[in-house]
C-alpha atoms as a PDB file:
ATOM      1  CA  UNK A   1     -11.082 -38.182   3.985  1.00  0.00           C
ATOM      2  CA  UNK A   2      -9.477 -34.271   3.402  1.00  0.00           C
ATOM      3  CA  UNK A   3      -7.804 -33.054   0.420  1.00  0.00           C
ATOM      4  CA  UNK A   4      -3.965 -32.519   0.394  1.00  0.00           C
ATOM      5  CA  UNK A   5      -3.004 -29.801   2.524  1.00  0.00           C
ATOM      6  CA  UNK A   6      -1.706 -26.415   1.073  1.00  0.00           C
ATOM      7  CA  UNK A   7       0.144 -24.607   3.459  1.00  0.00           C
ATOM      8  CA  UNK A   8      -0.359 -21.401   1.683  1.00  0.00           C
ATOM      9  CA  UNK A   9      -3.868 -21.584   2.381  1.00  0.00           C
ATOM     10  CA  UNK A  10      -5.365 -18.956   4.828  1.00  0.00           C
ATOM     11  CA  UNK A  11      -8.050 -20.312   7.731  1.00  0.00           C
ATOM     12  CA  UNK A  12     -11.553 -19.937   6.944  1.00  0.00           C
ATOM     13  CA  UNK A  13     -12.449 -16.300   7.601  1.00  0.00           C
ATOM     14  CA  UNK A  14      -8.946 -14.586   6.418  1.00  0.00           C
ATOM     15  CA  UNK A  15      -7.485 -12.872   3.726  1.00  0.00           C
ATOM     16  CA  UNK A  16      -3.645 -12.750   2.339  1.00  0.00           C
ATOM     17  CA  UNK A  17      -2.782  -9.514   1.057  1.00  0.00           C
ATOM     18  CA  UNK A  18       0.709  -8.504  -0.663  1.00  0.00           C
ATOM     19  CA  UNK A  19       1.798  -4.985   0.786  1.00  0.00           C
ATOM     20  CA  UNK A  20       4.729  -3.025  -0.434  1.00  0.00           C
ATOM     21  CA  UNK A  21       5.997  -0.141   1.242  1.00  0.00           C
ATOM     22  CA  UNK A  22       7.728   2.892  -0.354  1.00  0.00           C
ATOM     23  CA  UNK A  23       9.782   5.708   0.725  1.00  0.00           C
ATOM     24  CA  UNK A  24      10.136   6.627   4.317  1.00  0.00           C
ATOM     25  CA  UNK A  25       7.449   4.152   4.765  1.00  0.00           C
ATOM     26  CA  UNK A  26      10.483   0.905   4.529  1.00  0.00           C
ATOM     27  CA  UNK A  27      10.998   1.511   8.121  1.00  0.00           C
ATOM     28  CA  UNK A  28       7.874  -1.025   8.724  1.00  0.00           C
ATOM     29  CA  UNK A  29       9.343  -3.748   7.087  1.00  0.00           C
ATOM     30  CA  UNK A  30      10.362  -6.395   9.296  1.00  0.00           C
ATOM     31  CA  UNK A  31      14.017  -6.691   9.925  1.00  0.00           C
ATOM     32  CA  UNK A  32      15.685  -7.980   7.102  1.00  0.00           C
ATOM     33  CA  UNK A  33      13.350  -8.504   4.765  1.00  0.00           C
ATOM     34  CA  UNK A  34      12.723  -6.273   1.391  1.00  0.00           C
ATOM     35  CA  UNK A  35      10.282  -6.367  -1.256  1.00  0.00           C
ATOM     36  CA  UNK A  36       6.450  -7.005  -0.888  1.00  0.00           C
ATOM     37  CA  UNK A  37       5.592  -8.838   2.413  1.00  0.00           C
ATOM     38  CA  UNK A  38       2.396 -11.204   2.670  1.00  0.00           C
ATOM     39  CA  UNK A  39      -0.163 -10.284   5.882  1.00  0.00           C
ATOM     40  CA  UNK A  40      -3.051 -12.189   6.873  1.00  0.00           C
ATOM     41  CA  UNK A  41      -6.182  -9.986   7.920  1.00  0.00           C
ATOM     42  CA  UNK A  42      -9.539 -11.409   9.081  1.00  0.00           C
ATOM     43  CA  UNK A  43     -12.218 -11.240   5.832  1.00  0.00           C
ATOM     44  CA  UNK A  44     -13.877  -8.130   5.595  1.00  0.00           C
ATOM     45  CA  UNK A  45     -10.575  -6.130   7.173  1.00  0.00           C
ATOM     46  CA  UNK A  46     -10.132  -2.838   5.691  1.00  0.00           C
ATOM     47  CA  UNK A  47      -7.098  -0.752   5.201  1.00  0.00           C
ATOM     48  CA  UNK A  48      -7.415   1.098   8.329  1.00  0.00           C
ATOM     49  CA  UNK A  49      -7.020  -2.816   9.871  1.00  0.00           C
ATOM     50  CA  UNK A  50      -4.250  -4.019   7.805  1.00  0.00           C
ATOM     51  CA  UNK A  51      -2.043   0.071   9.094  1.00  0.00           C
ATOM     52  CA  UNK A  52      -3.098  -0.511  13.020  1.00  0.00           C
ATOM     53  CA  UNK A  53      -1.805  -4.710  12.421  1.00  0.00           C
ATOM     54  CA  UNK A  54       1.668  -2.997  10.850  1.00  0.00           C
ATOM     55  CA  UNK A  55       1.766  -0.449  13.386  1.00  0.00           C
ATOM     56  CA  UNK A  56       1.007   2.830  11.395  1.00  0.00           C
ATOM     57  CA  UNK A  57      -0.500   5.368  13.769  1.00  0.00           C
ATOM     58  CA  UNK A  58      -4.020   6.176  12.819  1.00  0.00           C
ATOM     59  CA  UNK A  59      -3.665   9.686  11.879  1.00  0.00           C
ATOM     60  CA  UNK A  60      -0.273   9.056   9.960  1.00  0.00           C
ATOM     61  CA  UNK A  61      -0.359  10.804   6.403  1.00  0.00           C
ATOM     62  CA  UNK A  62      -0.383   7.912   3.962  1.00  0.00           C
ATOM     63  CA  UNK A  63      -1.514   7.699   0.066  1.00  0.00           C
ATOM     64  CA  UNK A  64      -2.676   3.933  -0.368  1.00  0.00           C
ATOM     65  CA  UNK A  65      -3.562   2.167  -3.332  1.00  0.00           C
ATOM     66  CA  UNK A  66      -4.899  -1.429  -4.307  1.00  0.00           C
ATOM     67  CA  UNK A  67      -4.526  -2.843  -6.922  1.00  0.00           C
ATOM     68  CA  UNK A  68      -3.224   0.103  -8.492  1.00  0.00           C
ATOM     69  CA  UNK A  69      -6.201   2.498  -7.844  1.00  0.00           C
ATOM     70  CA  UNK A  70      -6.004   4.914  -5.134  1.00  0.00           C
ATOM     71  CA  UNK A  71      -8.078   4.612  -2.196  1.00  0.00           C
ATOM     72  CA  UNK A  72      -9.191   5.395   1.349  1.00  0.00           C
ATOM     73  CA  UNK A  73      -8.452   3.638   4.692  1.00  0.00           C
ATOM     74  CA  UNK A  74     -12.369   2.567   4.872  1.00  0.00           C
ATOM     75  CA  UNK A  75     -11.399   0.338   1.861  1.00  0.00           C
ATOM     76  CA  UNK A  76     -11.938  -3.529   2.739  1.00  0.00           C
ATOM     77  CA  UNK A  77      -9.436  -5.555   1.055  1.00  0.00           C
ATOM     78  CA  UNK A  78     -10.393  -8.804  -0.506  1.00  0.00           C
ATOM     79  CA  UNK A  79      -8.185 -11.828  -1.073  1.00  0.00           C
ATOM     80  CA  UNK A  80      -4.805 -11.389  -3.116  1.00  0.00           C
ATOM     81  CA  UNK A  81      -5.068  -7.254  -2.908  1.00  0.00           C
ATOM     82  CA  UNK A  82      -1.826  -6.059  -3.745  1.00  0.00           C
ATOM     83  CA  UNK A  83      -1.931  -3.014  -1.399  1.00  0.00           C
ATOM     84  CA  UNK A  84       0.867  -0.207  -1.831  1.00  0.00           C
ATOM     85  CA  UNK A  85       1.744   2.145   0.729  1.00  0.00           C
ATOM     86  CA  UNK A  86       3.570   5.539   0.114  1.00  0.00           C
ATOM     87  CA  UNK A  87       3.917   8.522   2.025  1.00  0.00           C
ATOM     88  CA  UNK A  88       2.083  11.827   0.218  1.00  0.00           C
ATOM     89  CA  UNK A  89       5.170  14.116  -1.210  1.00  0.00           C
ATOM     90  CA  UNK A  90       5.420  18.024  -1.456  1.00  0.00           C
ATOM     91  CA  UNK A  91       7.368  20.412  -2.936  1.00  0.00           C
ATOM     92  CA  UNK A  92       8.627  21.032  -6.421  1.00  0.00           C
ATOM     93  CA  UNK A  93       8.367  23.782  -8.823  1.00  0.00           C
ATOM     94  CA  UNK A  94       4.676  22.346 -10.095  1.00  0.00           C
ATOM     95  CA  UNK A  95       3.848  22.166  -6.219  1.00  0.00           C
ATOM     96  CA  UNK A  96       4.823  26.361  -6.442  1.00  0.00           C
ATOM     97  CA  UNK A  97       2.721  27.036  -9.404  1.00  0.00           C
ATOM     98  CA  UNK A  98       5.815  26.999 -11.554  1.00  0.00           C
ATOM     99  CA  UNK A  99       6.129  26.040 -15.063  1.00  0.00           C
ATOM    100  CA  UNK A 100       8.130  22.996 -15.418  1.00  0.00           C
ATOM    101  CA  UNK A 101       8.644  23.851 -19.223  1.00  0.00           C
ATOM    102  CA  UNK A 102       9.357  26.160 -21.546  1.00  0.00           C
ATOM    103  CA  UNK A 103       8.259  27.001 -25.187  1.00  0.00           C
ATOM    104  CA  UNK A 104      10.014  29.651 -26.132  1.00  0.00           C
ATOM    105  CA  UNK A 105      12.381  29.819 -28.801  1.00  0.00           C
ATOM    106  CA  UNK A 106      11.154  26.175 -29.926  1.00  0.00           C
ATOM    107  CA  UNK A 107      10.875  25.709 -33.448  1.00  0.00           C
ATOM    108  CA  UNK A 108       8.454  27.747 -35.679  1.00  0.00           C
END
């Protein structure tokens, strides 16, 4: 006799994995749909798996992060990562060396 079935359960041998996309980076949502979107990768998948599976080229610039720490596309993901995608950004006036601030004439 088997135990009740749960259809979110994943196969033996995958992972889910939340992703949400920022930026410029939307466009690979699937039509229609916004927010985080659930993929399932075989176990032991890295990031590099999970970008060529969404269809980001393999030498696109992207900053990704797991579970809220930064990290590199050799990163394997593990079961329930909630992976974040964003594209890197430039520019700025702390990008140009600028100061952002100023303290003159503040308050002695």
């Amino acid at each position: 006799m088997t135990g009740p079935s749960d259809s979110t359960r994943t196969d033996a041998g995958t992972i889910t994995v939340m992703v949400t996309f920022f930026a410029d980076l939307r466009r690979f949502l699937p039509r229609g749909a916004d927010g985080p979107q659930r993929y399932t990768v075989p176990g032991g998948a890295t990031i590099d798996d999970l970008l060529a599976m969404i269809g980001i080229a393999p030498d696109a610039e992207v900053t990704i992060a797991v579970d809220g720490e930064q990290v590199a596309r050799e990163a394997s993901l593990h079961e329930g990562a909630e992976v974040m995608l964003l594209s890197p950004m430039e520019g700025g006036a702390a990008a140009a060396g600028e100061a952002t601030t100023s303290m003159e004439g503040g308050a002695r």
